[in-house]
C-alpha atoms as a PDB file:
ATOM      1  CA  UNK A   1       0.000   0.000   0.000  1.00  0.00           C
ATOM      2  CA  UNK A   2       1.712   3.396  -0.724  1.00  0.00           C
ATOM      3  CA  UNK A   3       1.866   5.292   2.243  1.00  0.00           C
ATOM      4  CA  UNK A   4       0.596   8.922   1.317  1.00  0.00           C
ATOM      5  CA  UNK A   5       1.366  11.909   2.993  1.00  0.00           C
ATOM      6  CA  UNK A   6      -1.877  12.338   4.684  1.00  0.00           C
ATOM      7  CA  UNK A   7      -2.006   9.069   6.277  1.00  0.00           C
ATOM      8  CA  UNK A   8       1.225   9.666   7.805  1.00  0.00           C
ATOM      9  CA  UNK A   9      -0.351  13.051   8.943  1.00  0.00           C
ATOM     10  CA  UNK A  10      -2.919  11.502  10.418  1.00  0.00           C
ATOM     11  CA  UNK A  11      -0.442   8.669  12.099  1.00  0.00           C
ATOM     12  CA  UNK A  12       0.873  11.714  13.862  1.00  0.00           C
ATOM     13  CA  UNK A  13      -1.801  13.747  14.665  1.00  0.00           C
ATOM     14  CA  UNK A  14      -3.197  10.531  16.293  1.00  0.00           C
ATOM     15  CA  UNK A  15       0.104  10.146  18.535  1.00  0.00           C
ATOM     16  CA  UNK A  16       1.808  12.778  18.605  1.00  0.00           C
ATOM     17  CA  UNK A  17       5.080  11.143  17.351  1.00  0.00           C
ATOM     18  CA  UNK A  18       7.867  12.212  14.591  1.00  0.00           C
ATOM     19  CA  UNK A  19       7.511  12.098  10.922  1.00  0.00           C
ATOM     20  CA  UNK A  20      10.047   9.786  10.133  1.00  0.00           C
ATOM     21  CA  UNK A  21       8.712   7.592  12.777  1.00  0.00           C
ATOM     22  CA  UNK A  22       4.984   7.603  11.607  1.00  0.00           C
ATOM     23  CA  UNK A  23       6.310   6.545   8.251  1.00  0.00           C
ATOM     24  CA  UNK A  24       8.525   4.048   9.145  1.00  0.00           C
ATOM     25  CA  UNK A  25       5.694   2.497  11.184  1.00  0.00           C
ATOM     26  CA  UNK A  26       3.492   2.937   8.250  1.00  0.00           C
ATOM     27  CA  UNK A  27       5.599   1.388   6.046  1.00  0.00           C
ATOM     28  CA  UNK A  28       6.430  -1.539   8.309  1.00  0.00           C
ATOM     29  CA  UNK A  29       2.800  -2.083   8.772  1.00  0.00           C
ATOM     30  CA  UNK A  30       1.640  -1.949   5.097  1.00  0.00           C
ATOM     31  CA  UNK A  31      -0.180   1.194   5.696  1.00  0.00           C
ATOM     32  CA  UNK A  32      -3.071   0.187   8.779  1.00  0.00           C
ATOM     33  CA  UNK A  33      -2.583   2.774  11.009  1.00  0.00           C
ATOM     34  CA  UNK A  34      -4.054   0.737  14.016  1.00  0.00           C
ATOM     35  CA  UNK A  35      -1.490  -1.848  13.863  1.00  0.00           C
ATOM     36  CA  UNK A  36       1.580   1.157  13.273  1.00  0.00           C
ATOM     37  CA  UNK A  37      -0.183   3.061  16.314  1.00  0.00           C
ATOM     38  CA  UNK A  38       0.069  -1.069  18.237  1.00  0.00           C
ATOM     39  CA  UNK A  39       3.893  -0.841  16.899  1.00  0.00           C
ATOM     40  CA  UNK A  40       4.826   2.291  17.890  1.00  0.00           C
ATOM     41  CA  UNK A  41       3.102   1.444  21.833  1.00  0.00           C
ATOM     42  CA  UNK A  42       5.437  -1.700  22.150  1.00  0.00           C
ATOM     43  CA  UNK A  43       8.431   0.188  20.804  1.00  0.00           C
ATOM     44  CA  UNK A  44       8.053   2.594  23.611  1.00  0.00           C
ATOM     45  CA  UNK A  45       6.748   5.679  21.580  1.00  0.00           C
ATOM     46  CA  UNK A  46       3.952   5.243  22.943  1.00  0.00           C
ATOM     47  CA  UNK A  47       4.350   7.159  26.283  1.00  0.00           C
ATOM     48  CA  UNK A  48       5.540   9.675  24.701  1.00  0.00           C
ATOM     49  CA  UNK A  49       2.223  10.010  22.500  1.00  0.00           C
ATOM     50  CA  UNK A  50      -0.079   9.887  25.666  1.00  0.00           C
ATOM     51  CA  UNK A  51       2.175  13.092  27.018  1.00  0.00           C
ATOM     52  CA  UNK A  52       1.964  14.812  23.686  1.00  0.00           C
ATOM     53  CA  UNK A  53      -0.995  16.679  24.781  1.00  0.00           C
ATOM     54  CA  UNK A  54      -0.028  17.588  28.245  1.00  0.00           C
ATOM     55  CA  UNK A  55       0.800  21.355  28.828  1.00  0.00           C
ATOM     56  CA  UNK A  56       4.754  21.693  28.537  1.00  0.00           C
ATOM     57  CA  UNK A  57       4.715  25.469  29.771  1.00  0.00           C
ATOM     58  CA  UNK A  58       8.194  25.109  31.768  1.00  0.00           C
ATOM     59  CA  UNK A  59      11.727  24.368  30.685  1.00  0.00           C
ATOM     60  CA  UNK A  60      14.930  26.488  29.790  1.00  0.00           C
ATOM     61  CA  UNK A  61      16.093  29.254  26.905  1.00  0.00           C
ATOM     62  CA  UNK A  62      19.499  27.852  25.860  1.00  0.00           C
ATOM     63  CA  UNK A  63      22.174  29.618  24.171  1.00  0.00           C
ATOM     64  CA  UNK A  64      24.702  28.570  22.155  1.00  0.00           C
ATOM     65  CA  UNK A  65      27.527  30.677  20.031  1.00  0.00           C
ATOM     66  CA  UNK A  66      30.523  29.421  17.906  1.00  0.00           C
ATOM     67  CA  UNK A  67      34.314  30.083  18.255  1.00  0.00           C
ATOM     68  CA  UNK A  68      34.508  33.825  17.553  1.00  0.00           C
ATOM     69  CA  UNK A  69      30.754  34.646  18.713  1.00  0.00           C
ATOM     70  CA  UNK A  70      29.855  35.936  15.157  1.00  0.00           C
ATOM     71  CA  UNK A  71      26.753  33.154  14.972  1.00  0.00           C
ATOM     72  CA  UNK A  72      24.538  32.349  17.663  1.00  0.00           C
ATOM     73  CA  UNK A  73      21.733  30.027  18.220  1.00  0.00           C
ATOM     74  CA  UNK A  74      19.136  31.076  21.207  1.00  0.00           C
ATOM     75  CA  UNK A  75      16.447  27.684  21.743  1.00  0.00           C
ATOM     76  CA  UNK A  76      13.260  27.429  23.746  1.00  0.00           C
ATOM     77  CA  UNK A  77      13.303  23.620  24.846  1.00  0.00           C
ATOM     78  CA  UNK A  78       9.866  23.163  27.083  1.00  0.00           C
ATOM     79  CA  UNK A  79       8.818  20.555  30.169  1.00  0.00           C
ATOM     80  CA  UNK A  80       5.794  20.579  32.283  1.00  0.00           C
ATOM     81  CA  UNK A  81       7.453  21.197  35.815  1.00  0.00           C
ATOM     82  CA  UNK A  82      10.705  23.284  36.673  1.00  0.00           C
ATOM     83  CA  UNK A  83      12.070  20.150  38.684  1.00  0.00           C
ATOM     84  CA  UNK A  84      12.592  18.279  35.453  1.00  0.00           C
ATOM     85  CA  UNK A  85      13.678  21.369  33.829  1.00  0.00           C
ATOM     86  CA  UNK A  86      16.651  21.089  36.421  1.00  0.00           C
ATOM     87  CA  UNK A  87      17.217  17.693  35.509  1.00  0.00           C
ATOM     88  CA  UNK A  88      21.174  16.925  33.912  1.00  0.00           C
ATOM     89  CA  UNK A  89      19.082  14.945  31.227  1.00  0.00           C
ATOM     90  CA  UNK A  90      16.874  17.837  30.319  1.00  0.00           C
ATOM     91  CA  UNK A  91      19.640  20.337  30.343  1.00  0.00           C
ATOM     92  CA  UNK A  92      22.435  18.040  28.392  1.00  0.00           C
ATOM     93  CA  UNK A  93      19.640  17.618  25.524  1.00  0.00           C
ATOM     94  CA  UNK A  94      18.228  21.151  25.708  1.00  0.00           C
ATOM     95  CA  UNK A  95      21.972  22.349  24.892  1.00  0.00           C
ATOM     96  CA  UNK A  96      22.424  19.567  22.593  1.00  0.00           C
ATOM     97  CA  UNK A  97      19.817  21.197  20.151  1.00  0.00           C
ATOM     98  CA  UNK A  98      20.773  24.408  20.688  1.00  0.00           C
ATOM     99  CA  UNK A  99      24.501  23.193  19.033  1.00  0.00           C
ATOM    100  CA  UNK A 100      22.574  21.525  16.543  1.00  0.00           C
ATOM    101  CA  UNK A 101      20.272  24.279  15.454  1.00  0.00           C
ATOM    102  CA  UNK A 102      23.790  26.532  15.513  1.00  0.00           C
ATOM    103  CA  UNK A 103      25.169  24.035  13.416  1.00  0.00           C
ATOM    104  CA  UNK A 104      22.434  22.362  11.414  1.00  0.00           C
ATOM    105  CA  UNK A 105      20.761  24.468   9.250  1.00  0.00           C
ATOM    106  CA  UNK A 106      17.450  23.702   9.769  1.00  0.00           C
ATOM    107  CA  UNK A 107      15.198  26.501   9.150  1.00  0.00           C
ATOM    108  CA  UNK A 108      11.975  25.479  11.468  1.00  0.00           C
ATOM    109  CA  UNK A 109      11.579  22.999  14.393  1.00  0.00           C
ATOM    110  CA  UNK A 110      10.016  20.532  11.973  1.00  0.00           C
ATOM    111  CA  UNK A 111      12.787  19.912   9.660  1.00  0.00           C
ATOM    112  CA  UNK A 112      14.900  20.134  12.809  1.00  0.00           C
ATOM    113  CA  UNK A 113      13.435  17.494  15.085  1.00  0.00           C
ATOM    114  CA  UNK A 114      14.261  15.368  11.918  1.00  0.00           C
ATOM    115  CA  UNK A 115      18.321  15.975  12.113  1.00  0.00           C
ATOM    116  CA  UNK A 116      20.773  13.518  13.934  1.00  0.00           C
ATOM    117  CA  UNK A 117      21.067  15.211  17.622  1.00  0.00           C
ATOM    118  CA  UNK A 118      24.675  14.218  17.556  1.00  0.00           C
ATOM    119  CA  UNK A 119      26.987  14.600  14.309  1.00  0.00           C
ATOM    120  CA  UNK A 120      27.613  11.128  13.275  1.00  0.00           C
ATOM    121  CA  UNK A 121      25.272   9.218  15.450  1.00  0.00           C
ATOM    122  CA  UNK A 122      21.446   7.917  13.851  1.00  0.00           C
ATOM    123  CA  UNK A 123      19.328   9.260  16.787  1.00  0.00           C
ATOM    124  CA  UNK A 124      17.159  12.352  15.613  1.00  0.00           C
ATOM    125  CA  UNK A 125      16.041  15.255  17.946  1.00  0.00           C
ATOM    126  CA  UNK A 126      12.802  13.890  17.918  1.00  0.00           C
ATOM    127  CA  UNK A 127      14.098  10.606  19.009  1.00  0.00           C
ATOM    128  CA  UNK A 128      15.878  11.545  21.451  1.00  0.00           C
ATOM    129  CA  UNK A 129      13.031  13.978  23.030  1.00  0.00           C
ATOM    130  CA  UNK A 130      10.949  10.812  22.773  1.00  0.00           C
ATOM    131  CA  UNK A 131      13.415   9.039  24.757  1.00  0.00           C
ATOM    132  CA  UNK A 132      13.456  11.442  27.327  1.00  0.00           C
ATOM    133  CA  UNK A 133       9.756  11.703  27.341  1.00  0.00           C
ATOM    134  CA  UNK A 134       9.797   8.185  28.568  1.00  0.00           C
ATOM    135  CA  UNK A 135      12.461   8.284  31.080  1.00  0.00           C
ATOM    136  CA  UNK A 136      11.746  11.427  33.214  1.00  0.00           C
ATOM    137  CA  UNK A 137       7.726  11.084  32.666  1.00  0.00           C
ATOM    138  CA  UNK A 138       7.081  14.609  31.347  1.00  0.00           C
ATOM    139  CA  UNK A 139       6.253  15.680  27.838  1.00  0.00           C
ATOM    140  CA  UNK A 140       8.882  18.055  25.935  1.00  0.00           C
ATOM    141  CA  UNK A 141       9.015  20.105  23.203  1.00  0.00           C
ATOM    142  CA  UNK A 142      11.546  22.179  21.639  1.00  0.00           C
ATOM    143  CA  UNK A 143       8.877  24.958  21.143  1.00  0.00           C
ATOM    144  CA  UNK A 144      11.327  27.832  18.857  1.00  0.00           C
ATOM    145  CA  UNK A 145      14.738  28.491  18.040  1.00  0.00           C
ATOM    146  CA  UNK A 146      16.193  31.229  16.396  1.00  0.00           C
ATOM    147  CA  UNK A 147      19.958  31.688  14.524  1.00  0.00           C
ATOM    148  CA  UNK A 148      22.148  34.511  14.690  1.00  0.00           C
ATOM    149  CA  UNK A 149      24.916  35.856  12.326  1.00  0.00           C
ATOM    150  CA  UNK A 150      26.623  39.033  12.913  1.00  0.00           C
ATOM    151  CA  UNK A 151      26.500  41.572   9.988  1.00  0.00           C
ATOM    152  CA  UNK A 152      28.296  44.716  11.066  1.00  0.00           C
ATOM    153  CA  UNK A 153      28.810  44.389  14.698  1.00  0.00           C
ATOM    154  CA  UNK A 154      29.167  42.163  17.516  1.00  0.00           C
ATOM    155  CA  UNK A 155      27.159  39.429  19.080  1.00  0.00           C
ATOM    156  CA  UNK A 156      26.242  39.833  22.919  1.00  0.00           C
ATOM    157  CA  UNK A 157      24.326  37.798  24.995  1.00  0.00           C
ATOM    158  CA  UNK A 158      22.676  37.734  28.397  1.00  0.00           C
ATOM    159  CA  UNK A 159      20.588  34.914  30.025  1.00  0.00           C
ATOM    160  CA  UNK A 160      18.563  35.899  33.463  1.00  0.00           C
ATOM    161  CA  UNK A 161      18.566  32.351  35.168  1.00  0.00           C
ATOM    162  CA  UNK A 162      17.334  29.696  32.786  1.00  0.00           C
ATOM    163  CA  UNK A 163      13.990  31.953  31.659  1.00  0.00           C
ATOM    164  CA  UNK A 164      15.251  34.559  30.006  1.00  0.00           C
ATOM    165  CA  UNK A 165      17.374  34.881  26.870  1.00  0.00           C
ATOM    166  CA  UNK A 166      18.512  37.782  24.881  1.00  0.00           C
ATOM    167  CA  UNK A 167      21.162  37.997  22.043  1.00  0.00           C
ATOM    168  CA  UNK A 168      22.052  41.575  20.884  1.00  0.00           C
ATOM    169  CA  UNK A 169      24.190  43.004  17.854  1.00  0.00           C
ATOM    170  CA  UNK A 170      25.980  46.018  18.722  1.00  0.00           C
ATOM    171  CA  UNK A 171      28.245  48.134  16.932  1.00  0.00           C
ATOM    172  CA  UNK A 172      30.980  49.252  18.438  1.00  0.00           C
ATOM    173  CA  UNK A 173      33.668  48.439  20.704  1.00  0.00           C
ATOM    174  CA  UNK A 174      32.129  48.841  23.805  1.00  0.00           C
ATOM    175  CA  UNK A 175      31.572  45.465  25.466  1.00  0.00           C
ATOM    176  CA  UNK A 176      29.934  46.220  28.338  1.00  0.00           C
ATOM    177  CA  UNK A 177      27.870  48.255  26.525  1.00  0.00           C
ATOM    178  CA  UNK A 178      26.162  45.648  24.731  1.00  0.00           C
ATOM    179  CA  UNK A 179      26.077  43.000  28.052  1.00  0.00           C
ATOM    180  CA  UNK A 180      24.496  46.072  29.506  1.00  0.00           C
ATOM    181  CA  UNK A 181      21.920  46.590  26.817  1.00  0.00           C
ATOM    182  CA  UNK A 182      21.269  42.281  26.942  1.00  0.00           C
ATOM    183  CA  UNK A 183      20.339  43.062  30.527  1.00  0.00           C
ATOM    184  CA  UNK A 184      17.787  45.739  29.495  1.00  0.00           C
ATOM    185  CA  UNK A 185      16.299  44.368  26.925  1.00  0.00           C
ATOM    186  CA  UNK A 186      15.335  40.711  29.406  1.00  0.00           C
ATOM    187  CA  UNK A 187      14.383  43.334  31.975  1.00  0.00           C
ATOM    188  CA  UNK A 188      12.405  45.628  29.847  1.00  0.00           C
ATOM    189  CA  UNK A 189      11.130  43.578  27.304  1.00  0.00           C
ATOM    190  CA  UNK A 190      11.046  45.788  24.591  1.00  0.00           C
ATOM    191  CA  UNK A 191       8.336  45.666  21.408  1.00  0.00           C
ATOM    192  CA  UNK A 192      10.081  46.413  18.952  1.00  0.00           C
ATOM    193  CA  UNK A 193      13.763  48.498  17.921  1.00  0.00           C
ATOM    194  CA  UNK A 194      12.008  51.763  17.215  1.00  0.00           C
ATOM    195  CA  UNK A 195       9.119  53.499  16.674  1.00  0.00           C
ATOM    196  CA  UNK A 196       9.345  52.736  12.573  1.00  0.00           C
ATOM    197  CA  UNK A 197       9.604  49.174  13.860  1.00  0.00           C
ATOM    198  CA  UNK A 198       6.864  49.093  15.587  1.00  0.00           C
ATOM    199  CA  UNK A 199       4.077  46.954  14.056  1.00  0.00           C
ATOM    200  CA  UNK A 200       1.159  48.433  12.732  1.00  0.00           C
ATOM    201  CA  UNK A 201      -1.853  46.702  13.964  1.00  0.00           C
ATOM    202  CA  UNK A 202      -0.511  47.546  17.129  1.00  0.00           C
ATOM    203  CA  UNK A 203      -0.263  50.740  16.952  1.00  0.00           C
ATOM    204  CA  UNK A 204      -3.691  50.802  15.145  1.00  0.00           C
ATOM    205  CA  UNK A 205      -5.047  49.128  18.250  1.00  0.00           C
ATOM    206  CA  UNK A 206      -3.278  50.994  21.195  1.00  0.00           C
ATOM    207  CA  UNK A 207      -4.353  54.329  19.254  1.00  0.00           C
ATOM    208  CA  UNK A 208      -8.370  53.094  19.072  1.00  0.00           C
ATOM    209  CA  UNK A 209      -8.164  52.327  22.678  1.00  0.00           C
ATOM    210  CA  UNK A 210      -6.225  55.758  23.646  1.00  0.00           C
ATOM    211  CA  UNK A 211      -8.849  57.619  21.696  1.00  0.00           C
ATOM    212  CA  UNK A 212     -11.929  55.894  23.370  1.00  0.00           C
ATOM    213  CA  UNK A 213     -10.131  56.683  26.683  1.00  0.00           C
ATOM    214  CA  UNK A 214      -9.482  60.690  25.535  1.00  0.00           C
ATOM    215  CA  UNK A 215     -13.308  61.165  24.150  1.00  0.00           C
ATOM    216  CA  UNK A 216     -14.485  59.810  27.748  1.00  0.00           C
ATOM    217  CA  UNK A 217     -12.540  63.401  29.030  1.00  0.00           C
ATOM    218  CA  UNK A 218     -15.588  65.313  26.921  1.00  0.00           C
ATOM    219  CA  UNK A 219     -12.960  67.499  25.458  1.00  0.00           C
ATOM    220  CA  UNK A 220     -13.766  69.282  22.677  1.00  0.00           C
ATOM    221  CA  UNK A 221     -12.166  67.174  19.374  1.00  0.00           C
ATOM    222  CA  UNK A 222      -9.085  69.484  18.415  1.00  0.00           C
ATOM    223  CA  UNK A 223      -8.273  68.971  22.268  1.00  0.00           C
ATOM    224  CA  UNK A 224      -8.661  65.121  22.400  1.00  0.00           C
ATOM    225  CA  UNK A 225      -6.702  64.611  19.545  1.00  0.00           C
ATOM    226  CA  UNK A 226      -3.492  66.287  21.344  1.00  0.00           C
ATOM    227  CA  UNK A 227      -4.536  64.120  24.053  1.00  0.00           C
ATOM    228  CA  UNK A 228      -3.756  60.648  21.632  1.00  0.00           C
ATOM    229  CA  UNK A 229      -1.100  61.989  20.242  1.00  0.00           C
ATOM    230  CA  UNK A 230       0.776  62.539  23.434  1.00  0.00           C
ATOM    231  CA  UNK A 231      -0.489  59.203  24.593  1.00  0.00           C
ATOM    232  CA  UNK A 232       0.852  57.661  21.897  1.00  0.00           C
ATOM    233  CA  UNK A 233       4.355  58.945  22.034  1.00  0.00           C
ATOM    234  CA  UNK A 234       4.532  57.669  25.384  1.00  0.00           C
ATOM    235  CA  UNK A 235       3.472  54.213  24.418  1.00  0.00           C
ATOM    236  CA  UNK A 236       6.015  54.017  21.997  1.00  0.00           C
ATOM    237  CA  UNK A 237       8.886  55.682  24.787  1.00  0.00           C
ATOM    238  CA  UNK A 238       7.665  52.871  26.651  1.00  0.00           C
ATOM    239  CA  UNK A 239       7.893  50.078  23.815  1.00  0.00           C
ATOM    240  CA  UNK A 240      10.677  50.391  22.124  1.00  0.00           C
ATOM    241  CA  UNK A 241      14.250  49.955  22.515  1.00  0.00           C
ATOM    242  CA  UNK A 242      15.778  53.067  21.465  1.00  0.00           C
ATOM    243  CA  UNK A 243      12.906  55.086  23.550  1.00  0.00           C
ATOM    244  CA  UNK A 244      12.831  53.404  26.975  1.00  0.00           C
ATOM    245  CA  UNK A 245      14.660  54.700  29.759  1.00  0.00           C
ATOM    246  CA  UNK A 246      18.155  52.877  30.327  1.00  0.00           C
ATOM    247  CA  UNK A 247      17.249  50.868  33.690  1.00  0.00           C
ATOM    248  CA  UNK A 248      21.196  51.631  34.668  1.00  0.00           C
ATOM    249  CA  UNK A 249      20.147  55.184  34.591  1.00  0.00           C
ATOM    250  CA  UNK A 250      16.706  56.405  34.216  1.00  0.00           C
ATOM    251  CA  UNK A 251      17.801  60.087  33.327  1.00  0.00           C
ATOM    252  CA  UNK A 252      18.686  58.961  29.900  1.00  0.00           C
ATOM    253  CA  UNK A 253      16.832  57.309  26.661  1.00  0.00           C
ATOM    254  CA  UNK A 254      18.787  53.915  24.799  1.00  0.00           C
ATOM    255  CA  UNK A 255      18.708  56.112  22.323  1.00  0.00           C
ATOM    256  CA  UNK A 256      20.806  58.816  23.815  1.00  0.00           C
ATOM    257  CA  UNK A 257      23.240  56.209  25.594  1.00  0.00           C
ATOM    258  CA  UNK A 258      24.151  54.723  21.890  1.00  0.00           C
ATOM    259  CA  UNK A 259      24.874  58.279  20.652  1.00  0.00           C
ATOM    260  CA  UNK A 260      26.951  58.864  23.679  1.00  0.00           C
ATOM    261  CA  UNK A 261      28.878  55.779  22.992  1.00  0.00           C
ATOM    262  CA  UNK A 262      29.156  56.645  19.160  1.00  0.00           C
ATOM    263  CA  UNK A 263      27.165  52.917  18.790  1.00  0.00           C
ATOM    264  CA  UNK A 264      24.301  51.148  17.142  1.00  0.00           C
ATOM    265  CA  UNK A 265      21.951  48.194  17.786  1.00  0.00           C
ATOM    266  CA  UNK A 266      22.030  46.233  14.896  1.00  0.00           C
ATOM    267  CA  UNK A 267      19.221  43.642  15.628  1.00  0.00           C
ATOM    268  CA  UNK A 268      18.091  41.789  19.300  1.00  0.00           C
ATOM    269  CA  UNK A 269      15.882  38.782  20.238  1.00  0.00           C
ATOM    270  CA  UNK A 270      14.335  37.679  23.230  1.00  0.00           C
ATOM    271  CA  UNK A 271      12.842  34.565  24.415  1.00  0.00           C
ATOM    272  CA  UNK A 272      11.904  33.758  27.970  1.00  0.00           C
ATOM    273  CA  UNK A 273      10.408  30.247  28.568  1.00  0.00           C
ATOM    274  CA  UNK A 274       6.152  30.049  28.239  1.00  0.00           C
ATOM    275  CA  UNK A 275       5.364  33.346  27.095  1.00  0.00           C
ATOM    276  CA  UNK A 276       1.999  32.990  24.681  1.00  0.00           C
ATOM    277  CA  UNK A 277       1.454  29.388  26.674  1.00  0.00           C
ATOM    278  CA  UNK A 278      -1.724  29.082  27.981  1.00  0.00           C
ATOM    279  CA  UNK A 279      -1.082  26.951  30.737  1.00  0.00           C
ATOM    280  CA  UNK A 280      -3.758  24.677  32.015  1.00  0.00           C
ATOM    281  CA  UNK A 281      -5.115  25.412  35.546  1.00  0.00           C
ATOM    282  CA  UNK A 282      -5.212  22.239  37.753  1.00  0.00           C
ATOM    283  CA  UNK A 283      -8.595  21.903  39.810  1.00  0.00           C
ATOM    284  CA  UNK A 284      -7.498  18.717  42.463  1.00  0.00           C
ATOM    285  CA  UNK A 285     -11.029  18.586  43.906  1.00  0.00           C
ATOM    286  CA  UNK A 286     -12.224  18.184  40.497  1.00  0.00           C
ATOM    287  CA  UNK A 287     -10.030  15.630  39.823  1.00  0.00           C
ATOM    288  CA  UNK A 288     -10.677  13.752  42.941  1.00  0.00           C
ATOM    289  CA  UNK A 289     -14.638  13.717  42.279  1.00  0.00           C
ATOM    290  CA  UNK A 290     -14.036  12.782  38.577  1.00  0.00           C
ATOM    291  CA  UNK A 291     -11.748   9.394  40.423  1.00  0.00           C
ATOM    292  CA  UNK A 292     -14.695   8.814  42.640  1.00  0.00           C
ATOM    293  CA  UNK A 293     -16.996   8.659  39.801  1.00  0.00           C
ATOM    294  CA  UNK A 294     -15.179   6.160  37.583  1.00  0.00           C
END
């Protein structure tokens, strides 16, 4: 039976499992996707599959840079409690992507969690999350990654704990300058580099809602418009890089500091570990009553 692309899809949607693995199982099975799904349980993939849909909202950002720090890799590698994201295991894998996403070349998780973990062994990312999965009793994910290469200036990093990661490209020659501005931007959490940065549909949105606010003043119109137009200089002071206040000293913009220093931010990322995860909310008396029932 020729295994199709869509019943492979469906081998995975069902549990949660690698491409190459649904394939190989469909392929080894003739194509019935009950007896690959059988296959893959006695193999041991199966665990993994039943955790596939569990919340994985903890974890570590890892970073990873080669020789001369002109390339960078910054990874998001997710657990469902911070005790396993202490665990050696969990950390020696979660860096072990982040070399291989420095050093792979793959240009989404997808293609990644298909590459050999280790150069020269047959074990792919995927595999070796699965294998994890089934040893520490958690589900995983490596959620995002991104990849760095200096242009024009330097690479700089800073990582708050295991939470927070942020990878800035300064130019100049100031290297404290740029640890410094790491630091602000995992502290700050800036929108965007500037205000021609800034995306649009948020600035269409923050200026509906500022102007709402303003007309509840009953101003007259010429009045309320100052009003949004002051409001929304401030929200983009506040939101972007080159307009916040430097948190080492509040007197003075990023903007002003990078003049002062004859610098430039070239580009910056940051990543800190569940943002956008809605995590599920645990309700132990509910669970308790739903045992009693069964």
């Amino acid at each position: 039976m020729a295994i199709t692309a869509s019943l492979v899809k469906e081998l995975r949607e069902r549990t949660g499992a690698g491409m190459m693995e649904c394939k190989k199982a469909l392929v080894e099975t003739d194509g019935d996707i009950d007896a690959a799904i059988e296959q893959m349980r006695k193999s041991g993939q199966a665990k993994a599959a039943k955790k596939a849909g569990r919340t994985a909202a903890e974890g570590v950002i890892v970073l990873s840079f080669n020789e001369d720090n002109s390339e960078a890799a910054m990874v998001e590698v997710n657990c469902e409690t911070d005790f396993v994201g202490k665990d050696d295991n969990f950390t020696s894998f979660a860096a072990a992507v982040a070399e291989k996403v420095l050093n792979g070349g793959a240009d989404e998780v997808e293609s990644l969690m298909e590459q050999p973990l280790h150069e020269g062994e047959d074990t792919t990312v995927n595999q070796a999350r699965e294998a994890l999965i089934s040893k520490l009793g958690e589900n995983m994910n490596v959620r995002r990654f991104t990849r760095f290469q200096a242009s024009s200036g330097k690479l700089v990093s800073y990582r708050h704990g295991v939470r927070i990661g942020v990878v800035v490209e300064v130019e100049g020659d100031d290297e404290a300058l740029g640890k410094d501005l790491a630091m602000h931007i995992a502290a700050t959490n800036p929108v965007a580099l500037s205000a021609e940065q800034m995306p649009q549909d948020l600035l269409d949105k923050e200026r509906e809602i500022v102007t709402a606010q303003a007309k509840e003043s009953g101003k007259p119109d010429n009045i309320i418009e100052k009003m949004v137009d002051g409001r929304m200089r401030k929200f983009l002071a506040e939101n972007t890089l080159l307009g916040q206040a430097f948190v080492k000293d509040p007197d003075t913009t990023v903007e002003k500091l990078l003049k002062s220093k004859g610098a430039r931010v070239v580009q910056y990322q940051r990543f800190e570990v569940g943002e956008g995860i809605e995590k599920k909310k645990e309700n132990f008396a509910e669970e308790v009553r739903a045992q009693a029932k069964l």
